[in-house]
C-alpha atoms as a PDB file:
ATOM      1  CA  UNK A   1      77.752 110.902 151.349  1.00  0.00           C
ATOM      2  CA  UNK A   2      76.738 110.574 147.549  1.00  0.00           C
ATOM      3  CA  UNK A   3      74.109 107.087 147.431  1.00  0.00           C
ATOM      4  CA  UNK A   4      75.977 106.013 144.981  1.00  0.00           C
ATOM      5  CA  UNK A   5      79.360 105.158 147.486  1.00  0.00           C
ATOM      6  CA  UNK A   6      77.756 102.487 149.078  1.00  0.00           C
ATOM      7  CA  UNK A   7      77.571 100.356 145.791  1.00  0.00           C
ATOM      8  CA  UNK A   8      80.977 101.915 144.708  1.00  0.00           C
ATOM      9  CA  UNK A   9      82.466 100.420 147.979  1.00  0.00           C
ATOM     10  CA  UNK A  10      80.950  97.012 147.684  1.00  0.00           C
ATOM     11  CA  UNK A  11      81.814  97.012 144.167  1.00  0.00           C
ATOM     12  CA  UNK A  12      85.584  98.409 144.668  1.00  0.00           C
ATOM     13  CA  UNK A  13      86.043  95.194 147.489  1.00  0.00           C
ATOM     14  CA  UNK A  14      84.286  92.432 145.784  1.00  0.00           C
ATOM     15  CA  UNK A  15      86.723  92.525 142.764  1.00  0.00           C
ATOM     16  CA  UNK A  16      89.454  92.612 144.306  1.00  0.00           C
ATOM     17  CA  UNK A  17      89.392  89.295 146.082  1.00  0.00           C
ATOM     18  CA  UNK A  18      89.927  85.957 144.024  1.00  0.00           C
ATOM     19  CA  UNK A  19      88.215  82.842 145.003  1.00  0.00           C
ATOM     20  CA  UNK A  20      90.899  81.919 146.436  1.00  0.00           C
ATOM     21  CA  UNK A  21      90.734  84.524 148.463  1.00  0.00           C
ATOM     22  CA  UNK A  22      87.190  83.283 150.254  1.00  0.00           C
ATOM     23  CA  UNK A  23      87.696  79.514 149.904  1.00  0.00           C
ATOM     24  CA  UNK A  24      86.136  78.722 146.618  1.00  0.00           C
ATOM     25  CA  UNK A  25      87.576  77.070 144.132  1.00  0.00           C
ATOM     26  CA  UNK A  26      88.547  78.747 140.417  1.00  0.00           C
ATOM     27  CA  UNK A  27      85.525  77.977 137.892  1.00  0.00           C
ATOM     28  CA  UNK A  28      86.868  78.673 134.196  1.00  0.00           C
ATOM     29  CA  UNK A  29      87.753  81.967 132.977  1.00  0.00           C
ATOM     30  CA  UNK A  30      86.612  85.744 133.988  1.00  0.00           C
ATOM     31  CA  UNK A  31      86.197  88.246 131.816  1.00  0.00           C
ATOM     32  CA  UNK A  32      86.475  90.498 134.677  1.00  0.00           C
ATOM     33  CA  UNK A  33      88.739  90.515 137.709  1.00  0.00           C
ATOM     34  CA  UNK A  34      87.311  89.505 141.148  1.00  0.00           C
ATOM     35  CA  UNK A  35      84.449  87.625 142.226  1.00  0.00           C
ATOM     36  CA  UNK A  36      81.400  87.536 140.570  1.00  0.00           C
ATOM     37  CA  UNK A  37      78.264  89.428 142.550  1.00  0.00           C
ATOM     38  CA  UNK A  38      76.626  85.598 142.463  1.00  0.00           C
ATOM     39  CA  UNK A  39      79.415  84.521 144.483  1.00  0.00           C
ATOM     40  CA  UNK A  40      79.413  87.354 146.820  1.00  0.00           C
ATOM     41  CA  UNK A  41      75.379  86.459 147.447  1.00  0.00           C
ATOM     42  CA  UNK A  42      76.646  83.541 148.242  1.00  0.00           C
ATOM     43  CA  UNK A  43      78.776  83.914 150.911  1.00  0.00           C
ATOM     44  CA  UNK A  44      76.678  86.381 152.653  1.00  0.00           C
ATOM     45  CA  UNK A  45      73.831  84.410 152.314  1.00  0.00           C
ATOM     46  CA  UNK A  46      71.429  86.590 150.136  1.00  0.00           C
ATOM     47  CA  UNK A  47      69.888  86.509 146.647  1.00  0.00           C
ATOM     48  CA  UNK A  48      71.622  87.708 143.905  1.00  0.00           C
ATOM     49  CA  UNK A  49      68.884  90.348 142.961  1.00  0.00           C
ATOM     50  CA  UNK A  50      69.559  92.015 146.715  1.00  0.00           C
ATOM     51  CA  UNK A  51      73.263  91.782 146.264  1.00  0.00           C
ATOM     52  CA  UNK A  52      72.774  93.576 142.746  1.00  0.00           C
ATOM     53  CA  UNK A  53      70.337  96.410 144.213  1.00  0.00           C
ATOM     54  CA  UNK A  54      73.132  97.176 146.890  1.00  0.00           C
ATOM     55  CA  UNK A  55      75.817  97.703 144.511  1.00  0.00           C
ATOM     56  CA  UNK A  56      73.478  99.121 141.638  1.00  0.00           C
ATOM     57  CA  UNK A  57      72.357 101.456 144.658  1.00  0.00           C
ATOM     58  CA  UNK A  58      68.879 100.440 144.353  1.00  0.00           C
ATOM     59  CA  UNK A  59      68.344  99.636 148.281  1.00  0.00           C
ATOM     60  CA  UNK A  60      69.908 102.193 150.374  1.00  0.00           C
ATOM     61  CA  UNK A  61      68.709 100.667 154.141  1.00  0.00           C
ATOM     62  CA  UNK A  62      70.403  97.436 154.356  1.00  0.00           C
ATOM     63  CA  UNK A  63      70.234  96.322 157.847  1.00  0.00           C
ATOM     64  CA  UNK A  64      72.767  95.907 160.616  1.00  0.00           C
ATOM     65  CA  UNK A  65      72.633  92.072 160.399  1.00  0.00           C
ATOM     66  CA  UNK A  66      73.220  91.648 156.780  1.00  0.00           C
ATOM     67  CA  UNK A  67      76.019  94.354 156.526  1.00  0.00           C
ATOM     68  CA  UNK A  68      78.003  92.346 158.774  1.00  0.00           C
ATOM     69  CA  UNK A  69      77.275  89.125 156.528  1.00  0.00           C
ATOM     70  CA  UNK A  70      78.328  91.293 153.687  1.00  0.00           C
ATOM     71  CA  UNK A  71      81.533  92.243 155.709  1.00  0.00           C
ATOM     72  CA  UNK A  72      82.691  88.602 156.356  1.00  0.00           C
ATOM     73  CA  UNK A  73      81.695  87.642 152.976  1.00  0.00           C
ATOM     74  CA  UNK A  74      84.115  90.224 151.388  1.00  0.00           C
ATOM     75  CA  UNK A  75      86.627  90.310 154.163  1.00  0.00           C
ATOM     76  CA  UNK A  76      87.000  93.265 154.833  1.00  0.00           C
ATOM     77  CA  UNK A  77      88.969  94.234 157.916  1.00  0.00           C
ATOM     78  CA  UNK A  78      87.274  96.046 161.236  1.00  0.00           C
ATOM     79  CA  UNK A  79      88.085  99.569 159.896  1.00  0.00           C
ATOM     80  CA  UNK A  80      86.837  98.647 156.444  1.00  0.00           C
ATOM     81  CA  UNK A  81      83.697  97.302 158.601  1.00  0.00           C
ATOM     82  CA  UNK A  82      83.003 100.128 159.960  1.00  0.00           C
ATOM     83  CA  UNK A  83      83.078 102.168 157.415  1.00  0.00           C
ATOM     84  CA  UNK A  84      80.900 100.048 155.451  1.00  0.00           C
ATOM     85  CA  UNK A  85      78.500 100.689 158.010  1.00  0.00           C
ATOM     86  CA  UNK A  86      78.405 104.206 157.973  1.00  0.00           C
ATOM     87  CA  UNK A  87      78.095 104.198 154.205  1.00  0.00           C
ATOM     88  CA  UNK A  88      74.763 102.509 155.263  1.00  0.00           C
ATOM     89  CA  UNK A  89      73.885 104.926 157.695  1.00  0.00           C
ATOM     90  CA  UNK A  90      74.854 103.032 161.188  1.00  0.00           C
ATOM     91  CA  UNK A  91      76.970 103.594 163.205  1.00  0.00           C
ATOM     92  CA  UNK A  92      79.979 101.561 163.396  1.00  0.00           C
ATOM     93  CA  UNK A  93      78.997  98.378 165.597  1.00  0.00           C
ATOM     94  CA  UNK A  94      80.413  97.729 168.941  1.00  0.00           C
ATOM     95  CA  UNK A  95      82.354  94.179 169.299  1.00  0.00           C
ATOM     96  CA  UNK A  96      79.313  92.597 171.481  1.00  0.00           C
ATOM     97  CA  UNK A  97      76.575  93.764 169.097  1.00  0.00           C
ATOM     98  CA  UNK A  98      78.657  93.062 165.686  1.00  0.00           C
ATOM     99  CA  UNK A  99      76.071  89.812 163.692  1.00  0.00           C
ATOM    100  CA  UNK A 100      77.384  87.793 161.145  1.00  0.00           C
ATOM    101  CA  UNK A 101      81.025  89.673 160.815  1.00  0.00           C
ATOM    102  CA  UNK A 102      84.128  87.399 160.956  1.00  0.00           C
ATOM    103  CA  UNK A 103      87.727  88.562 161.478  1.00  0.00           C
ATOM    104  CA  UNK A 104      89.500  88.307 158.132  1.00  0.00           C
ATOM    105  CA  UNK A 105      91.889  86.577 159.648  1.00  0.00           C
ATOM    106  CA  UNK A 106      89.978  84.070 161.329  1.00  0.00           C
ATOM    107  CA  UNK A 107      87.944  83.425 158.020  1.00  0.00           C
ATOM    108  CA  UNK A 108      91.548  83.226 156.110  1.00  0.00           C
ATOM    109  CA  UNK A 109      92.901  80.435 158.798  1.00  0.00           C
ATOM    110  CA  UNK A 110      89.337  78.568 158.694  1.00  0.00           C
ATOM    111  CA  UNK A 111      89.140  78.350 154.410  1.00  0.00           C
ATOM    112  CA  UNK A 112      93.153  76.748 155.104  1.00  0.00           C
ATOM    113  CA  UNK A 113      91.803  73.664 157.125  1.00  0.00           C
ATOM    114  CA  UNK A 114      90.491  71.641 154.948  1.00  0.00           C
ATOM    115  CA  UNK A 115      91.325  68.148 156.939  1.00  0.00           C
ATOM    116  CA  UNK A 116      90.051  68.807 160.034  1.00  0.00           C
ATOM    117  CA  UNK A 117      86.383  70.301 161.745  1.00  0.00           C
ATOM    118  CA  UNK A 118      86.671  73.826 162.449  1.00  0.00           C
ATOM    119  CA  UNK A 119      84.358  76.928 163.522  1.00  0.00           C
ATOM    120  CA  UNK A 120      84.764  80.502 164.271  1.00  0.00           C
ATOM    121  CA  UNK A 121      82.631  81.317 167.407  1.00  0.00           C
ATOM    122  CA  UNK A 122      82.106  84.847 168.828  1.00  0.00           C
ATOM    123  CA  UNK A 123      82.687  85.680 172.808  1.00  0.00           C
ATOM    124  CA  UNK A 124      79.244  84.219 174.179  1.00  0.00           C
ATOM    125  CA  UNK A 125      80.427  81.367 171.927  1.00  0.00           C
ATOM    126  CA  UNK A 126      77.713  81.624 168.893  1.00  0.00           C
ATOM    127  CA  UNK A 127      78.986  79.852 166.094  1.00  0.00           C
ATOM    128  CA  UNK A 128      79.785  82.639 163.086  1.00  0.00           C
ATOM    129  CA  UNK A 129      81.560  79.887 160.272  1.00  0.00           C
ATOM    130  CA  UNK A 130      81.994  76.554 159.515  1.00  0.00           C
ATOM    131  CA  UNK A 131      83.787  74.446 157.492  1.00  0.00           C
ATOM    132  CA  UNK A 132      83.173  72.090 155.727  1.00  0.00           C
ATOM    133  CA  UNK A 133      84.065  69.303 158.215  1.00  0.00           C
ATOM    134  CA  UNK A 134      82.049  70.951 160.875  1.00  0.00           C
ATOM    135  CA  UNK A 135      79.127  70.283 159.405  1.00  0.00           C
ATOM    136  CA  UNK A 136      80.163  67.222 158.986  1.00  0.00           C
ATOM    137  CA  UNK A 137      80.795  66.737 161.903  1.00  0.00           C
ATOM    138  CA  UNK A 138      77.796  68.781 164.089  1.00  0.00           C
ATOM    139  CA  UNK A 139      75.466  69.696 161.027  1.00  0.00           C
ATOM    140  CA  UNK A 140      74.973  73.318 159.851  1.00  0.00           C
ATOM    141  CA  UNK A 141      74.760  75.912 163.583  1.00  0.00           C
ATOM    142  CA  UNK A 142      75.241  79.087 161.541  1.00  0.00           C
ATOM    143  CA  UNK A 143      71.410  79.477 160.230  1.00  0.00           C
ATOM    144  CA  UNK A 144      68.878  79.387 163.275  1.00  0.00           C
ATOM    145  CA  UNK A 145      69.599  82.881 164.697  1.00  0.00           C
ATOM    146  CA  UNK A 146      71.609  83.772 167.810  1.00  0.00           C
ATOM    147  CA  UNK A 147      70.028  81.683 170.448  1.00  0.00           C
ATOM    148  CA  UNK A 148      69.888  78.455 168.199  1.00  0.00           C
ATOM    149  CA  UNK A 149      73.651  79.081 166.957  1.00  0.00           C
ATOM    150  CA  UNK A 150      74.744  79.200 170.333  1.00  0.00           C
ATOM    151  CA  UNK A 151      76.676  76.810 171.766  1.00  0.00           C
ATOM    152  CA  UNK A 152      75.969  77.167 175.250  1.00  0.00           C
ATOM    153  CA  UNK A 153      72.476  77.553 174.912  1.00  0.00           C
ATOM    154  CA  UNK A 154      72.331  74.595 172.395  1.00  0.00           C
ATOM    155  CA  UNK A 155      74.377  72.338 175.161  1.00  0.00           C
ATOM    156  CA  UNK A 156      71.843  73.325 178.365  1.00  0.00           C
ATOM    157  CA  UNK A 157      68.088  73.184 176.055  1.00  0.00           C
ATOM    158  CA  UNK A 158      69.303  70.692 173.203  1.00  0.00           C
ATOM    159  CA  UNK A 159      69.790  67.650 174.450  1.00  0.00           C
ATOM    160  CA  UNK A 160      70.457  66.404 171.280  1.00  0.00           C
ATOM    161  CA  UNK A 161      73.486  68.682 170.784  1.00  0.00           C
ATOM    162  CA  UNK A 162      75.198  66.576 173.560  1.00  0.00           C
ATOM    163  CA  UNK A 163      74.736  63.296 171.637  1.00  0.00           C
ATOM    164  CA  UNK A 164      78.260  63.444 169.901  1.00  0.00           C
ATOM    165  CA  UNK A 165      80.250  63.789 173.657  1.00  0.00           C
ATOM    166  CA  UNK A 166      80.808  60.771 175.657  1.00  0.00           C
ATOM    167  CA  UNK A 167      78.441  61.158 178.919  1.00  0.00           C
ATOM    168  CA  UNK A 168      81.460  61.278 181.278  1.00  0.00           C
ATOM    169  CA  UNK A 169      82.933  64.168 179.868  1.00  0.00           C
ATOM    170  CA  UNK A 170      79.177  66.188 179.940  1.00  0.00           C
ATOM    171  CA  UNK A 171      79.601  67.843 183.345  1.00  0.00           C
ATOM    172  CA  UNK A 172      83.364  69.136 183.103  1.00  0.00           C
ATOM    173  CA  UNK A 173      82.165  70.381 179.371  1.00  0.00           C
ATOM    174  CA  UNK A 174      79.043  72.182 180.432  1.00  0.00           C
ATOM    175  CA  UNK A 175      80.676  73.640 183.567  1.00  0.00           C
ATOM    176  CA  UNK A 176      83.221  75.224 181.283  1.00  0.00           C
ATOM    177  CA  UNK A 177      80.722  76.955 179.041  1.00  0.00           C
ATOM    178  CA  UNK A 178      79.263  78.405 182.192  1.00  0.00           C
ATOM    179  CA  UNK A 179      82.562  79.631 183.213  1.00  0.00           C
ATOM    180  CA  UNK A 180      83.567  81.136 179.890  1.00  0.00           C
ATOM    181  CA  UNK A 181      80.061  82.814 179.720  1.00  0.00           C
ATOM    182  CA  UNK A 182      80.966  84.471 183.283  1.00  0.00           C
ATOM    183  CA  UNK A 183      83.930  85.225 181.769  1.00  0.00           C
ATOM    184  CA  UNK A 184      82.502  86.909 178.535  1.00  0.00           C
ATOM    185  CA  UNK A 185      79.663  88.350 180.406  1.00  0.00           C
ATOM    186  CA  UNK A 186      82.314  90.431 183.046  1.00  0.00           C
ATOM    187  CA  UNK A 187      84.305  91.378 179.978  1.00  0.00           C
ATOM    188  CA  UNK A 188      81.508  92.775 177.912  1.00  0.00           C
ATOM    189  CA  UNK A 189      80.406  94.611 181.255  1.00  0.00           C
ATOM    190  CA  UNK A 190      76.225  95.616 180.999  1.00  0.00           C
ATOM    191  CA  UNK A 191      76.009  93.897 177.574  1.00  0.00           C
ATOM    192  CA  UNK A 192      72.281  93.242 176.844  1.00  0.00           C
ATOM    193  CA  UNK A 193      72.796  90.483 174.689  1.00  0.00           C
ATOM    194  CA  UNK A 194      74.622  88.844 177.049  1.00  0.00           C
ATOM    195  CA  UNK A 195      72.557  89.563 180.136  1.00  0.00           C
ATOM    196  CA  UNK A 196      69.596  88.134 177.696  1.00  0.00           C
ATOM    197  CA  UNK A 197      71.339  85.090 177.386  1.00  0.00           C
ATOM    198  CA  UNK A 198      72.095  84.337 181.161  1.00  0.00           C
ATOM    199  CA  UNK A 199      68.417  84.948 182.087  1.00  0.00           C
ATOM    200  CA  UNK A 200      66.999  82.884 179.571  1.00  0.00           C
ATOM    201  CA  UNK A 201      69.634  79.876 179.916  1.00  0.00           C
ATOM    202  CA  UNK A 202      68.980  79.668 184.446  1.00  0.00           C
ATOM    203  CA  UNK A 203      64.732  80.493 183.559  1.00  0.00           C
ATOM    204  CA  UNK A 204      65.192  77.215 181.254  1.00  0.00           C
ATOM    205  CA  UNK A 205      68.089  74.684 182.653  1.00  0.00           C
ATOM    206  CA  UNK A 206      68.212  74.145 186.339  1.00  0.00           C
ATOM    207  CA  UNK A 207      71.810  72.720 185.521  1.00  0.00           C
ATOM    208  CA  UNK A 208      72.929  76.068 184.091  1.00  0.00           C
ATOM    209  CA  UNK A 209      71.570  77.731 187.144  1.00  0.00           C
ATOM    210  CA  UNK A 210      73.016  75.528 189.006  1.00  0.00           C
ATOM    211  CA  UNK A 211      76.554  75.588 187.882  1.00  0.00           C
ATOM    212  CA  UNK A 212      75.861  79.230 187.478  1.00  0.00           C
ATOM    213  CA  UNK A 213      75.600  79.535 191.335  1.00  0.00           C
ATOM    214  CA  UNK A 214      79.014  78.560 191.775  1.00  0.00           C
ATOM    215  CA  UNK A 215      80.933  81.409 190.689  1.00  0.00           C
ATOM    216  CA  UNK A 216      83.656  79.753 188.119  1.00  0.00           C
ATOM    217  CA  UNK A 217      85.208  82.277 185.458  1.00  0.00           C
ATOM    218  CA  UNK A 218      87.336  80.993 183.133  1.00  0.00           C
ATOM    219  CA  UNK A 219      87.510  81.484 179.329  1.00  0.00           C
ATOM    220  CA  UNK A 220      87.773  77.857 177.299  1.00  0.00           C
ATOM    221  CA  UNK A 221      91.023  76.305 176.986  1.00  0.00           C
ATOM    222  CA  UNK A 222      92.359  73.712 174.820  1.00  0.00           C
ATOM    223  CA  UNK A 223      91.133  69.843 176.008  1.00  0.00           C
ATOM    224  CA  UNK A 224      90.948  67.053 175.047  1.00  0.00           C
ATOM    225  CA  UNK A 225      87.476  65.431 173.921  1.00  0.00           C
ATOM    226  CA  UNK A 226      86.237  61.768 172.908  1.00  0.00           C
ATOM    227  CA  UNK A 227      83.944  61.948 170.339  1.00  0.00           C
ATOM    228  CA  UNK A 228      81.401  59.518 168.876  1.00  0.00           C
ATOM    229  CA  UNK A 229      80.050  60.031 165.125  1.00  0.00           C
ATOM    230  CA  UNK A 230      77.229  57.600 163.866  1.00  0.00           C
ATOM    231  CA  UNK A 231      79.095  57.071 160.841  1.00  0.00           C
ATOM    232  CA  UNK A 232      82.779  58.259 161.676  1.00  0.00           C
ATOM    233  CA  UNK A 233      82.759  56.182 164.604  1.00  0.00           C
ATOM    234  CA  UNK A 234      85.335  57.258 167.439  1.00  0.00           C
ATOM    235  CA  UNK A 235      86.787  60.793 167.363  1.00  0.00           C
ATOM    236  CA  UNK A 236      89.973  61.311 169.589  1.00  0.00           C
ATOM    237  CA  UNK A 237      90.470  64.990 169.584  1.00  0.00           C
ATOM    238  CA  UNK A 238      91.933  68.199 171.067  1.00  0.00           C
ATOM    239  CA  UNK A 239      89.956  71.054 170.658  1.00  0.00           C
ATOM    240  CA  UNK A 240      92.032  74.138 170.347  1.00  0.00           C
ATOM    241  CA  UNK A 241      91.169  77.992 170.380  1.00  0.00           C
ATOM    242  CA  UNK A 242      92.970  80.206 168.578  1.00  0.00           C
ATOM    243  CA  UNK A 243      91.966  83.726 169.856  1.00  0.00           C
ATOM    244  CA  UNK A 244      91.358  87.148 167.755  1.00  0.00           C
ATOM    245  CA  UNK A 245      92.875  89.893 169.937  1.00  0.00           C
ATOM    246  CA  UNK A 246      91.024  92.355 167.719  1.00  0.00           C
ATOM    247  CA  UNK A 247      87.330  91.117 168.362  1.00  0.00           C
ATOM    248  CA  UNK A 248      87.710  88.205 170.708  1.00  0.00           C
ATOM    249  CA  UNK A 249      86.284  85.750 168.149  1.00  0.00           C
ATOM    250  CA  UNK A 250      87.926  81.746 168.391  1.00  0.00           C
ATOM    251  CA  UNK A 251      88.622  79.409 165.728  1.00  0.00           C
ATOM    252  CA  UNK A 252      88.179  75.751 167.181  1.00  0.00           C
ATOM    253  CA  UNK A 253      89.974  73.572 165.823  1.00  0.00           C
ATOM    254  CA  UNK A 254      88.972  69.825 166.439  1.00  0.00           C
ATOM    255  CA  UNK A 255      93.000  68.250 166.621  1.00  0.00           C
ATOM    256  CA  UNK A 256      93.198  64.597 165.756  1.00  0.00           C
ATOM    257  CA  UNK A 257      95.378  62.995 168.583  1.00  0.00           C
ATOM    258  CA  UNK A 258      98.148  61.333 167.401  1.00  0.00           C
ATOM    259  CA  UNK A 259      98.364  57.669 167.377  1.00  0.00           C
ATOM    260  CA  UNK A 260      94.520  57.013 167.004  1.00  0.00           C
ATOM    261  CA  UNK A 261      92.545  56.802 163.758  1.00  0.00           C
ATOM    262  CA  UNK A 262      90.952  60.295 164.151  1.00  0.00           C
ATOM    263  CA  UNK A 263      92.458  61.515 160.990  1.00  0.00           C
ATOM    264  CA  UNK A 264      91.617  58.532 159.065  1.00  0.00           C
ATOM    265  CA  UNK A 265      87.845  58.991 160.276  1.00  0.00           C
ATOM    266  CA  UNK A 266      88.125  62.739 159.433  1.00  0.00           C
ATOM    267  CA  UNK A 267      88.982  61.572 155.852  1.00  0.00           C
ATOM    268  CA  UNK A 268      86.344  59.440 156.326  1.00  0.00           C
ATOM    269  CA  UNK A 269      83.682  62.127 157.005  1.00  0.00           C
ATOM    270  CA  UNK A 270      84.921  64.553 154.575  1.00  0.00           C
ATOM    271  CA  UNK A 271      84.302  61.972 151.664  1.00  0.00           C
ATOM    272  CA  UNK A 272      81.215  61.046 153.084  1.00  0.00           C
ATOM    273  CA  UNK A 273      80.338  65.092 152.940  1.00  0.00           C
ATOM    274  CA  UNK A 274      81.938  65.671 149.527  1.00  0.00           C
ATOM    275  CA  UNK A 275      79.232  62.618 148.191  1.00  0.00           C
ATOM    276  CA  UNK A 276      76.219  64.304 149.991  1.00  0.00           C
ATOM    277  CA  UNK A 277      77.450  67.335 148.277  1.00  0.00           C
ATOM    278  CA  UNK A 278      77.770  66.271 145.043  1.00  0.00           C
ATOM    279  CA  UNK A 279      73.895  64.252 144.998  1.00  0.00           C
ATOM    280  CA  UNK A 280      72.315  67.362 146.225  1.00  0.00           C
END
């Protein structure tokens, strides 16, 4: 293919979304339709001068990693994915080895909740998104690599990661990341990421070894969860999944229950994140 159809493709994708289109507000008038290649940096987490060499043509070997950042920050669907790819010379990813790509729908549903704390997670349950009210809520999980964005592994070598989760509720919650993992690990068959991860986490936690040994499989399910924020005080919640048949990625949702002041403490946080926003 010519070098140039790389940057024609990016190019061709990036204008036609609107802000609205990847959760950003509208900022004044464009000369030109689309979003601006600033924006697009952005979202994919890379400097505008990169961005520009990409679509100028400039840097032909993008890597793996960063095409599928470029691919959730222009949502673009699996097909479009792939072929993105193989304008870059790979070959179109398999669903277990796919970094930093988000279904388009799952990235649509997550810019729409704006009142609650919400994530999109991949099957070995590494966190992919966040919105704003996750971070809120569990600080920023999408930047530290695989291992570090991983919820399991966070919740067996982090003890930290617990603090949020009322101590009666730890076993039942890390017993059913254990099971899910089983249940990932059987689906993705001789997965090496996967494998990776299982070794590491029993080497490391003699409670994920342990729960290991007992054989659950289960994916997550919806439950509920008591919550306790430093400064949003008591969080009464159901955490829901809402599953992507097309790449087995979840959106949890963190569900106020009704009848407690979850929601008014959500409103709480989210002001308290806007402020923090606007200072920095």
């Amino acid at each position: 293919m010519a070098r140039t159809e790389l940057g024609d493709f990016l190019r061709a994708r990036r204008q036609a979304l609107r802000p609205a289109d990847v959760g950003l507000p509208p900022r004044g008038r464009r000369r030109t339709p689309g979003l601006r290649r600033e924006e697009v940096a952005l979202l994919a987490n890379v400097s505008v001068d990169y961005y520009e060499r990409l679509e100028q043509s400039r840097n032909t070997n993008p890597s793996q990693a960063l095409l599928g950042s470029l691919a959730r920050a222009l949502r673009l669907s699996v097909d479009e994915r792939d072929y993105l790819y193989r304008l870059a010379g790979h070959p179109a990813p398999t669903t277990s080895s796919v970094s930093g790509y988000v279904d388009p729908a799952m990235m649509f549903l997550l810019d729409a909740l704006t009142t609650v704390p919400a994530h999109v997670i991949d099957d070995r349950t590494t966190v992919l998104a966040q919105n704003a009210l996750s971070r809120a809520l569990l600080g920023s999980w999408t930047d530290g690599g695989d291992q570090q964005s991983n919820v399991t592994w966070r919740w067996f070598t982090h003890p930290e990661s617990r603090a949020l989760n009322v101590p009666e509720e730890h076993e039942a919650i890390g017993r059913a990341y254990v099971a899910d993992l089983r249940a990932a690990a059987a689906r993705s068959g001789h997965d090496p990421v996967s494998e990776q991860l299982i070794a590491d986490l029993t080497t490391v936690s003699p409670e994920f070894a342990q729960y290991w040994s007992d054989m659950q499989v289960a994916p997550l399910q919806t439950t509920r969860k008591i919550l306790v924020h430093p400064q949003a005080g008591r969080l009464d919640v159901q955490c829901d999944f809402v599953l992507s048949t097309t790449t087995g990625q979840r959106l949890v949702i963190f569900r106020p229950q009704p009848g407690t002041a979850t929601a008014d403490n959500f409103d709480f946080l989210r002001a308290l994140g806007e402020q923090s926003f606007d200072s920095s």
